[in-house]
Every structure is written in C-alpha cells, then in structure tokens.
Protein backbone atom coordinates (compact mmCIF):
# COMPACT_ATOMS: atom_id res chain seq x y z
CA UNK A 1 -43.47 40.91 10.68
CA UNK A 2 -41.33 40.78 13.57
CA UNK A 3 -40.65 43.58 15.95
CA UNK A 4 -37.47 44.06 17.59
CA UNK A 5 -36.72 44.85 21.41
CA UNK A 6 -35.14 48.43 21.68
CA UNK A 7 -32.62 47.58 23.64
CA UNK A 8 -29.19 47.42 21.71
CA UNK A 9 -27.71 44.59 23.21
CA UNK A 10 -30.87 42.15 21.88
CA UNK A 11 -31.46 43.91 18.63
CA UNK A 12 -28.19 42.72 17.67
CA UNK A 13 -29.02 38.98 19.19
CA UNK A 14 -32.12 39.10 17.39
CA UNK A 15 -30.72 40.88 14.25
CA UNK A 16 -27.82 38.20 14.16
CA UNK A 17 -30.18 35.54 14.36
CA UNK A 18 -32.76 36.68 11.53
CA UNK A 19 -30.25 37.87 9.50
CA UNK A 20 -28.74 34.19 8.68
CA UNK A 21 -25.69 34.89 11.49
CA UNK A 22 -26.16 31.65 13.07
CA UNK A 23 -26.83 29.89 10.13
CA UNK A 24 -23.39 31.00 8.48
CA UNK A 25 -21.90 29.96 11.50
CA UNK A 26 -23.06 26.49 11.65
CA UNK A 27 -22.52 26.29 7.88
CA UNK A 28 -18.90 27.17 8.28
CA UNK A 29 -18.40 24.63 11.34
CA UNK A 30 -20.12 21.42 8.96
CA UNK A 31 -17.54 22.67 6.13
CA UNK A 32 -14.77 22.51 8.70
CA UNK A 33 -16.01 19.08 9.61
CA UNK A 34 -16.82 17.64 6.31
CA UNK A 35 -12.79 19.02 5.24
CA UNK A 36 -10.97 17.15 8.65
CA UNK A 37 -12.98 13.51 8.01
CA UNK A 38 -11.76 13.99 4.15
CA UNK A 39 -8.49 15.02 5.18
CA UNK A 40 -7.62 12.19 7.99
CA UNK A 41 -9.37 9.28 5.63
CA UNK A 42 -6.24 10.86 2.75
CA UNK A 43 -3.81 10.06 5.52
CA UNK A 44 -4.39 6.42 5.91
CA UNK A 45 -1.50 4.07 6.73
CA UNK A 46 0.08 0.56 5.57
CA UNK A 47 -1.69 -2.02 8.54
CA UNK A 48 1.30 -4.30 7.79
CA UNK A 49 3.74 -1.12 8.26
CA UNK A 50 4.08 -1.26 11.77
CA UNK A 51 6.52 -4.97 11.80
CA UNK A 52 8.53 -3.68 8.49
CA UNK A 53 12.36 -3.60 9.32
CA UNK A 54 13.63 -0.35 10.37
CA UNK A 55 17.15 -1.53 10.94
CA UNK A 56 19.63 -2.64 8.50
CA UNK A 57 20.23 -6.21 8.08
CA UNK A 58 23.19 -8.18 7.56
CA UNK A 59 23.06 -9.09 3.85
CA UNK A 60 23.57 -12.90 4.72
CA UNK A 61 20.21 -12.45 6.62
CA UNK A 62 18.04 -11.99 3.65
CA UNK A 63 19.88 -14.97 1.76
CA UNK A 64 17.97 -17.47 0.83
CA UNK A 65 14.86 -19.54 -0.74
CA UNK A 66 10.92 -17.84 0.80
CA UNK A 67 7.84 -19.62 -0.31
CA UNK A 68 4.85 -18.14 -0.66
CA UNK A 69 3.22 -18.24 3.09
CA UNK A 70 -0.11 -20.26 3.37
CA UNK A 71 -1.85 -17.15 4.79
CA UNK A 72 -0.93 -14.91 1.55
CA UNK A 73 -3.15 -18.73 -0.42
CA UNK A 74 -5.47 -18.07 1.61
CA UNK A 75 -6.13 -14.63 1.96
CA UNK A 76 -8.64 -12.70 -0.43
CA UNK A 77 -7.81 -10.17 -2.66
CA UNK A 78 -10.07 -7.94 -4.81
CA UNK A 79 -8.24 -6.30 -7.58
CA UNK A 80 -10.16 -3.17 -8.81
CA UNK A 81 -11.36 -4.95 -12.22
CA UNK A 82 -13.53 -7.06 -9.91
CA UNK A 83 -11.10 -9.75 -10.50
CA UNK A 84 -9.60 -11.81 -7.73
CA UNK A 85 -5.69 -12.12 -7.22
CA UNK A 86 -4.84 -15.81 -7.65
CA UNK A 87 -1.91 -16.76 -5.67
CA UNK A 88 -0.08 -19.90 -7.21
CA UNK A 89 1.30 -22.55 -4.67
CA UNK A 90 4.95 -22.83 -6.08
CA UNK A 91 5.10 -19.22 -6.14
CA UNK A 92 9.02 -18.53 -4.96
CA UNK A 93 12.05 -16.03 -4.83
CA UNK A 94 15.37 -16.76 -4.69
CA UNK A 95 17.68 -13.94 -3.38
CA UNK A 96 21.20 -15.16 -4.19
CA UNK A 97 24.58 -14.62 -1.77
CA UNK A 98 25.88 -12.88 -5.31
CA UNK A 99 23.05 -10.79 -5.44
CA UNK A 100 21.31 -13.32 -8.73
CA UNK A 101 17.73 -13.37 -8.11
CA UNK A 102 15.12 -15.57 -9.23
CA UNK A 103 11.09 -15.05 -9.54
CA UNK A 104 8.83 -18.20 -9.59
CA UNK A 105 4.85 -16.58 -10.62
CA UNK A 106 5.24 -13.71 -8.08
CA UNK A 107 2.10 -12.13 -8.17
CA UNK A 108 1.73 -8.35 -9.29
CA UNK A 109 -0.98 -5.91 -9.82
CA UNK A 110 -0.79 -4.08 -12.93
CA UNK A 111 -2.23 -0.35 -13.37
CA UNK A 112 -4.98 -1.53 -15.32
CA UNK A 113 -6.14 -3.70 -11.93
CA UNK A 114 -5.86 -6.36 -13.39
CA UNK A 115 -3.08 -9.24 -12.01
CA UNK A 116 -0.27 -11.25 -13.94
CA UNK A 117 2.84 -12.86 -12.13
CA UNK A 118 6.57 -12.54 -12.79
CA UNK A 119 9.06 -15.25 -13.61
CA UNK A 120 12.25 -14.68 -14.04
CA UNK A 121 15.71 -13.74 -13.60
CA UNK A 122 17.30 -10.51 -12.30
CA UNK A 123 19.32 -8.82 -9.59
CA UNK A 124 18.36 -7.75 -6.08
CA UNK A 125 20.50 -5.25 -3.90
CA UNK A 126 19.75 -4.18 -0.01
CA UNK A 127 17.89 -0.46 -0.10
CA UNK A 128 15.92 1.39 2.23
CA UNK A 129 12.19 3.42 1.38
CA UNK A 130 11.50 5.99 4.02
CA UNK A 131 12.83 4.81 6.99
CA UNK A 132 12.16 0.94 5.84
CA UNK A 133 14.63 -0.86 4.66
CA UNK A 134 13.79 -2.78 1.47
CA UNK A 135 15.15 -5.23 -1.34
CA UNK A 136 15.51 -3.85 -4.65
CA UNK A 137 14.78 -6.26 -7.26
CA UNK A 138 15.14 -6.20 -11.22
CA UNK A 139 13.73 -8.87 -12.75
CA UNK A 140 13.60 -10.00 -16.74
CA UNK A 141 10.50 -11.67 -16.88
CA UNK A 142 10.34 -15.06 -18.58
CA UNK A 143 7.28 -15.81 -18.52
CA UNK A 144 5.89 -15.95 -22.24
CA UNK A 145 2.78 -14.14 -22.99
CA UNK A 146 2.33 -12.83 -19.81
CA UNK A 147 0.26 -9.90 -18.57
CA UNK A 148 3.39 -8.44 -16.88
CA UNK A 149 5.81 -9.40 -20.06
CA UNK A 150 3.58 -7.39 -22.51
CA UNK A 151 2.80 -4.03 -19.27
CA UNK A 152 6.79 -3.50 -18.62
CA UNK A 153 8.87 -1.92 -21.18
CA UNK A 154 11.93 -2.85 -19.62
CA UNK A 155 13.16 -5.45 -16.79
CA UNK A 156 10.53 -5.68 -14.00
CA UNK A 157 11.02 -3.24 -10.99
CA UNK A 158 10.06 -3.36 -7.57
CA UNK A 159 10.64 -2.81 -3.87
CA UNK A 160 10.42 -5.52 -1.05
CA UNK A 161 9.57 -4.79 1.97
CA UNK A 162 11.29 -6.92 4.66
CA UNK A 163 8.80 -8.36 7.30
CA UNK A 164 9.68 -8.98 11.11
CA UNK A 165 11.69 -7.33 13.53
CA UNK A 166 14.53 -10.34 13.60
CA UNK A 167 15.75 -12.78 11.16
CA UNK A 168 14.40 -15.25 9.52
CA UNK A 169 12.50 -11.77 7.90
CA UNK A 170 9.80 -12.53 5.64
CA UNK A 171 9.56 -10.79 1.85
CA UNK A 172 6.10 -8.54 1.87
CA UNK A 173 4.87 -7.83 -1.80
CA UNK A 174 2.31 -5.50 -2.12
CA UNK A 175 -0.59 -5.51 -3.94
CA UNK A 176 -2.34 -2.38 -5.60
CA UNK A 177 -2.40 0.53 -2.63
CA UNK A 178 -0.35 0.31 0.22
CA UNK A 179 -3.23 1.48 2.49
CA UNK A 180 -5.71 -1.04 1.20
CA UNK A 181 -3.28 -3.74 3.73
CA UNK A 182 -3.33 -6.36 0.43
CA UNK A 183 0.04 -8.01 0.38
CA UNK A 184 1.22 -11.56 -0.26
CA UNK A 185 4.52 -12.74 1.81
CA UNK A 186 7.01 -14.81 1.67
CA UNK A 187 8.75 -16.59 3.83
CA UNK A 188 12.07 -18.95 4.39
C-alpha cells in the first residue's frame, strides 16, 4: 500500500499517476498517431501525376499513331490475381484528325485483377479529369473471345491521360490504382 504526501499539490501528481491519468494520456496520443499514419497513407498520389498536361492542347497535337514505349515492355506489373500484365509489342492507338479511333491489344485491368487487351474501333474526343486534361475514348472491342469483350456490357470506356508538358505528348494508360504508379504509355 502506498501512502500519499499531504500536501495537495502532490496528492494530485501522485493520485493522477496511480489512478491510470498518465496512462490514458499516452493511450490517447498512440490513437492520435496510429489515426494520422492511416490517414496520410489514404491520401497517396499518382507518381506519374506530376508531368500530366494541365493545359489544353491543340487538337492537331494529339493526332496521330503512339506505340507502345519500350519502358511500358519492360516494366513489371503485378496484377492483384498474382498474375503479371503482359504488354504485347504491336500494341497501338490511333487517334484520328476526325476523331475515329483505333485500339491495337491495349492492355487493361479488369475488376476481377485479372488483364485482357482491347482491339478495336471507336471514337475519342479532347476532355479534362480534375485539372488534367484527358482523351476520352469509346472503343467497340473486336477482339473475339476476349477477357475485356465478355467484362464490358457496352463499348469500352476510358480516360487517357496525356503525358509531357509539350507536344509530341505521350498517351498514359493506367493500370489497376492510380496510386500504385502502374501505367503503360504510349508514344508517337
């Protein structure tokens, strides 16, 4: 058993102590802690967000043939089935002055996490995603008995980021979570 001072002042030190003060109050700071790491890791960002074009191009800019870019062949990517996205060589897109586009086995990660690749024909139009500006595709994928074919109820969807702060701009595709930086590109 312990015995107290008399003195006010330290009884309510000591009291505060024994009585589990401190310990609620280091408690509640760990808490506090453990919530801001949770919080900032929720707020992660796009790595490849920092070169996407934030001013509008002129349409004749984004004209053209883009090949898949030898870094996006070589780069790894682990879908979450385990699986690896395969990235095929002739992989192309074709954005049309009359706004036609055309996908060559575009890779794409369905919500499963599993992969497939579009190929097809569609339409593409200039748009802009938070402050980025973006191509809008719609695609009607071709490809017979293809992942993608059989996931998509309609005409394949999706928004392009553009890629580069001056023209020629490179077509950035993203892959699963924007924050997990997989992407393949494109380029003219």
């Amino acid at each position: 058993m312990s015995v107290l001072p008399t003195n006010h002042s330290t009884r309510k030190i000591f009291c505060h102590y024994e009585c589990g003060y401190s310990a609620k109050v280091n408690r509640a700071r760990v808490i506090f802690a453990a919530f801001a790491v949770i919080g900032l890791a929720g707020c992660q960002y796009d790595p490849w967000a920092g070169k996407f074009l934030k001013r509008q191009p002129v349409e004749g800019d984004v004209v053209g043939w883009y090949a898949v870019d030898q870094a996006s062949l070589h780069r790894t990517i682990k879908l979450p089935s385990g699986s690896r996205l395969t990235v095929d060589s002739s992989s192309h897109i074709l954005l049309s002055a009359d706004h036609t586009a055309e996908f060559l086995s575009v890779p794409e990660e369905l919500d499963n996490g599993f992969s497939c690749s579009v190929t097809g024909r569609g339409t593409w139009s200039l748009g802009k995603n938070d402050s980025y500006f973006v191509i809008r595709v719609e695609i009607s994928d071709e490809e017979s008995n293809g992942r993608c074919r059989d996931t998509f109820t309609a005409n394949y969807g999706e928004e392009i980021n553009l890629y580069g702060e001056s023209p020629p701009y490179r077509l950035h595709v993203t892959i699963g979570d924007p924050d997990s930086g997989d992407a393949v590109q494109f380029a003219r």
